[in-house]
Protein backbone atom coordinates (compact mmCIF):
# COMPACT_ATOMS: atom_id res chain seq x y z
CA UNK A 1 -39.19 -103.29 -31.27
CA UNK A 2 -40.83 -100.09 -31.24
CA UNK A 3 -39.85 -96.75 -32.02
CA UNK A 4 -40.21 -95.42 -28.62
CA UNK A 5 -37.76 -98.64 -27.35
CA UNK A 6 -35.77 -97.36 -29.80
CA UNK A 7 -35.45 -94.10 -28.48
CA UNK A 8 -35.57 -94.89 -25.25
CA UNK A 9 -32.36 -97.15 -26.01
CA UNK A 10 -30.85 -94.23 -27.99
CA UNK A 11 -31.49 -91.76 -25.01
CA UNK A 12 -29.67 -94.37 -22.66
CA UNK A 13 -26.66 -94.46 -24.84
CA UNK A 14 -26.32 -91.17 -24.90
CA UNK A 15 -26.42 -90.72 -21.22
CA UNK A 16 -23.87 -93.68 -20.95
CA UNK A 17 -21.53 -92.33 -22.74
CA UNK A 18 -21.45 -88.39 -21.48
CA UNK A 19 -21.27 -90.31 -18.00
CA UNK A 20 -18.20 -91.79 -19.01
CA UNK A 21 -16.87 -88.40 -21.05
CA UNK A 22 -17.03 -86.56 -17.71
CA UNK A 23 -15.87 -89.41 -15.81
CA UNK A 24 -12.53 -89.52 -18.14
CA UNK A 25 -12.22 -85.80 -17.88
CA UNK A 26 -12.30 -85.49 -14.11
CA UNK A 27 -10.53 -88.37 -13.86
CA UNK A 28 -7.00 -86.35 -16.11
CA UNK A 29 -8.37 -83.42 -13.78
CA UNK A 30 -7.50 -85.53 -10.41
CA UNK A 31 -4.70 -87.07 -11.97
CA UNK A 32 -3.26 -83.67 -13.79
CA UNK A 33 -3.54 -81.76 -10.03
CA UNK A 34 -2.35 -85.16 -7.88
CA UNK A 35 1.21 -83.61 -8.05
CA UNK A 36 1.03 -80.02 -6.65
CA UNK A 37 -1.51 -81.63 -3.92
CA UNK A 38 0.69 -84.14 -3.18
CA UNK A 39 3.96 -81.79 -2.65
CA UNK A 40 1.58 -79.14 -0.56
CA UNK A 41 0.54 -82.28 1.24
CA UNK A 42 3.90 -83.47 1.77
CA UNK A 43 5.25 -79.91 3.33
CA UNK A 44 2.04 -79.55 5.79
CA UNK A 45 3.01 -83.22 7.29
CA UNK A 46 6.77 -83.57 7.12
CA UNK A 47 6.21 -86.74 4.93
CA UNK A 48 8.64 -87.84 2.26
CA UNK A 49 10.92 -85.57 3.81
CA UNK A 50 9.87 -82.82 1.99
CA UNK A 51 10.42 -79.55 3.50
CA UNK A 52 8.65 -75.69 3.47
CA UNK A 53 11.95 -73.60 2.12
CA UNK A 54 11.38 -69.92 3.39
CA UNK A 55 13.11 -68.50 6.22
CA UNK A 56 11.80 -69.44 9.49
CA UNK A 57 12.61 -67.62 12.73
CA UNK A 58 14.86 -69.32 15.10
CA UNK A 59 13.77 -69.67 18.47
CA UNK A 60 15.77 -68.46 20.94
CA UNK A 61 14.41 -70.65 23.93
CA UNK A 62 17.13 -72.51 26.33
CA UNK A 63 19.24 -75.05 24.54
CA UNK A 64 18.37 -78.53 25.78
CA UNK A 65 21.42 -79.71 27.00
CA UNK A 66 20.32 -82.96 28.06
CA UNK A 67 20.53 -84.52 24.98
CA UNK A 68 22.68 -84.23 21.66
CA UNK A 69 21.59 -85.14 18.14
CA UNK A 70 24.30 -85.64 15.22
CA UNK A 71 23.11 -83.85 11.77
CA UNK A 72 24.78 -85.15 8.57
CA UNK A 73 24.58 -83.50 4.98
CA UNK A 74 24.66 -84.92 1.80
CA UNK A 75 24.92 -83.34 -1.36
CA UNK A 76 24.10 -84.78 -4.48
CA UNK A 77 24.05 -83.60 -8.27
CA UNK A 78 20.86 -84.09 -10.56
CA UNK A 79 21.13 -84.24 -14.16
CA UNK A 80 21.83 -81.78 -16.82
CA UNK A 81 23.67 -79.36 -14.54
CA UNK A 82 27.66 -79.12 -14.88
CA UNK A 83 27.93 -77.91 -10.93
CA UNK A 84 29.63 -79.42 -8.04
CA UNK A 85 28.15 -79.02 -4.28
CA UNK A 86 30.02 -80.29 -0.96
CA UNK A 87 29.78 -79.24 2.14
CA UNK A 88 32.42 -77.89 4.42
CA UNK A 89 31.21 -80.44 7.56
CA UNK A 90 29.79 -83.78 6.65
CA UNK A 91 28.31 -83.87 10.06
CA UNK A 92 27.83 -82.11 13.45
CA UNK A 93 26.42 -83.07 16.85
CA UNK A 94 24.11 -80.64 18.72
CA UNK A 95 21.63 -79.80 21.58
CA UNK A 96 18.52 -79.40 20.00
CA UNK A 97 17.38 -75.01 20.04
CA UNK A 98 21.19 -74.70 20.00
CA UNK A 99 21.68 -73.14 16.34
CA UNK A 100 24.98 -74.07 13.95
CA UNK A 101 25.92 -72.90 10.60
CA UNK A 102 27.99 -74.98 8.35
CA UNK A 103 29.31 -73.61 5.01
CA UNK A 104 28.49 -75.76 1.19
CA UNK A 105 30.40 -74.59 -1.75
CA UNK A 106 28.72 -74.43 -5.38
CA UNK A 107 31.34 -74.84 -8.55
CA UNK A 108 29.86 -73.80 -12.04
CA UNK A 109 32.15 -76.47 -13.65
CA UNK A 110 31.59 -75.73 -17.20
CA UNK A 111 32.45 -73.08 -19.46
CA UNK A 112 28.59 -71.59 -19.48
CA UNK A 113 26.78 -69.34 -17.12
CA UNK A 114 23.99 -71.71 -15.60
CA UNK A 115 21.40 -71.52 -12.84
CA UNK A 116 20.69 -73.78 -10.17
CA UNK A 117 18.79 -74.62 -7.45
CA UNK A 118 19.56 -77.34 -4.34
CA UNK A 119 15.87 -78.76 -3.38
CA UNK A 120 16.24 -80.13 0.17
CA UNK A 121 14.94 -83.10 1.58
CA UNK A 122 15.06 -84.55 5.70
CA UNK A 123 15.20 -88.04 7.13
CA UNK A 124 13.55 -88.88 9.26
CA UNK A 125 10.16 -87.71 8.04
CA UNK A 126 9.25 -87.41 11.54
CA UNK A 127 11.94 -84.23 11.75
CA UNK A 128 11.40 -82.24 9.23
CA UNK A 129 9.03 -79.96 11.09
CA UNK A 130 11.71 -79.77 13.66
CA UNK A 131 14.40 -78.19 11.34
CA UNK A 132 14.57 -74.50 11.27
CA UNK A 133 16.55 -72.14 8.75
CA UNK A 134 16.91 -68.97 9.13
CA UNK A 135 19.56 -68.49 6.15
CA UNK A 136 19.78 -71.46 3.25
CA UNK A 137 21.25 -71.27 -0.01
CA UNK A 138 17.91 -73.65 -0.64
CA UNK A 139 15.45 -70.52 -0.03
CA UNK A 140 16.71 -69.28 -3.51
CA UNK A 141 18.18 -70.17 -7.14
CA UNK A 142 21.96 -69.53 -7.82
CA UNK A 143 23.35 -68.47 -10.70
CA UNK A 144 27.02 -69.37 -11.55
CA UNK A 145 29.56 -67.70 -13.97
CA UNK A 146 31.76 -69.90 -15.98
CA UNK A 147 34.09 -71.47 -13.45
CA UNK A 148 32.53 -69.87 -10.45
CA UNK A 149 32.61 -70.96 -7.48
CA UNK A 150 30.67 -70.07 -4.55
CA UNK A 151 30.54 -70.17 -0.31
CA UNK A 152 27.15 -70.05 0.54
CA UNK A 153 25.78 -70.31 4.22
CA UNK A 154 23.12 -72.76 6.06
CA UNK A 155 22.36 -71.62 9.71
CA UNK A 156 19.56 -74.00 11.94
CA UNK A 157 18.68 -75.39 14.43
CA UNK A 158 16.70 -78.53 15.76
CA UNK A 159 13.50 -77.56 17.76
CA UNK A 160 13.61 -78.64 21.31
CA UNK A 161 10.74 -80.33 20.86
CA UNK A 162 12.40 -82.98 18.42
CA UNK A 163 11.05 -86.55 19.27
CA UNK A 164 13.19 -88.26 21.61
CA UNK A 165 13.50 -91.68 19.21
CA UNK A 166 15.33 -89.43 16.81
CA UNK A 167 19.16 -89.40 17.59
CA UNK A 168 20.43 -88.28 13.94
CA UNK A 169 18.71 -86.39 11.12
CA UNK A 170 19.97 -86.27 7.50
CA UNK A 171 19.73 -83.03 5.64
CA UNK A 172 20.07 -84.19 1.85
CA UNK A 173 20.72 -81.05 -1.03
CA UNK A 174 20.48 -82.43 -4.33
CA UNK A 175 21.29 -79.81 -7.29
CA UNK A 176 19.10 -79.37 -10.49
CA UNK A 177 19.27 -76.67 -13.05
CA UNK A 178 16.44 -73.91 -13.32
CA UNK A 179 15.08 -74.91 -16.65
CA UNK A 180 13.39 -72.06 -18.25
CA UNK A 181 16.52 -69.74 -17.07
CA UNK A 182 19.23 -72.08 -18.04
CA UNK A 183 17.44 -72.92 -21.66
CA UNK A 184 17.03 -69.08 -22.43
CA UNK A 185 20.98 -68.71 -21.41
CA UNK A 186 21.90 -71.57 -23.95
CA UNK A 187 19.84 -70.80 -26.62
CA UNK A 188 21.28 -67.11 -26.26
CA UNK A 189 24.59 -68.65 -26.76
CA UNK A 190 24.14 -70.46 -29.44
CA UNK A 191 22.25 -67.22 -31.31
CA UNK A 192 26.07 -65.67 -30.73
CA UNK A 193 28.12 -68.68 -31.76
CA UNK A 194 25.42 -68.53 -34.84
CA UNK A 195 26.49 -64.44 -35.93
CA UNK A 196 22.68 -63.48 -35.18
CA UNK A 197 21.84 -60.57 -33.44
């Protein structure tokens, strides 16, 4: 072999294997960003059930009367956060632009200031574009006292021009505690139970 195979050889090694450094870095790239993309996705189509939580204007169009749609609410509690959330209604039947408010209650139930958020989710997929808040306890995170407990509002409505197929929709709040804030709150507590300043 001669030395110019040689290099020629060397040359093509080293172009195989910054090919495949690049190709592993962009391929962490995709996979590190494939979560944010995938929840923006998710709110632009309605898929999943995930839904856009900022206020939205009701529309204030003529309730269609012809038809009625039940809503039901769940309420579920994630991990790591001591807090109870039910609802006041577990379900109502309306004309879809005709708006409804129904009342969930948060309970703090340990002996800890905590904060909290309720992340929302709709089923079917196929309605969450058709759900409109104008008030929602889901727009923002709570924060709880010690044995608090809390009313908080959710007024909507159902667009009139919710698909016909869809009969009920399912509005499901499940709680889970605002890391960064509720970490910094515990470790501030434990500095006190320690006798540090």
């Amino acid at each position: 072999m001669t030395q110019h195979d040689t290099e020629a050889r060397q040359a093509g090694v080293r172009r195989t294997v910054w090919r495949s450094v690049a190709a592993l870095v962009g391929m962490f790239a995709f996979a590190f960003a494939l979560v944010p993309l995938y929840d923006v996705f998710c709110r632009v189509t309605g898929i999943n059930g995930k839904v856009d939580t900022t206020a939205q204007a009701l529309v204030h169009d003529e309730v269609d009367e012809s038809r009625l749609v039940t809503v039901q609410f769940i309420t579920r509690n994630g991990s790591g956060l001591p807090w109870r959330l039910d609802v006041e209604t577990r379900q109502v039947r309306l004309h879809p632009g005709q708006t409804s408010e129904v009342n969930f209650t948060f309970s703090n139930q340990s002996s800890g200031e905590s904060w909290g958020r309720a992340v929302p989710s709709v089923s079917p997929s196929t309605a969450t574009r058709h759900v409109r808040k104008s008030s929602c306890f889901c727009f923002e995170e709570q924060q709880l006292q010690a044995g608090e407990r809390v009313e908080l509002p959710l007024v909507f409505q159902l667009a009139r021009d919710l698909p016909p197929e869809v009969n009920t929709v399912t509005l499901v709040y499940t709680l889970y505690p605002v890391e960064g804030k509720t970490q910094s709150l515990q470790a501030g507590v434990k500095r006190d139970e320690g006798g540090e300043a």
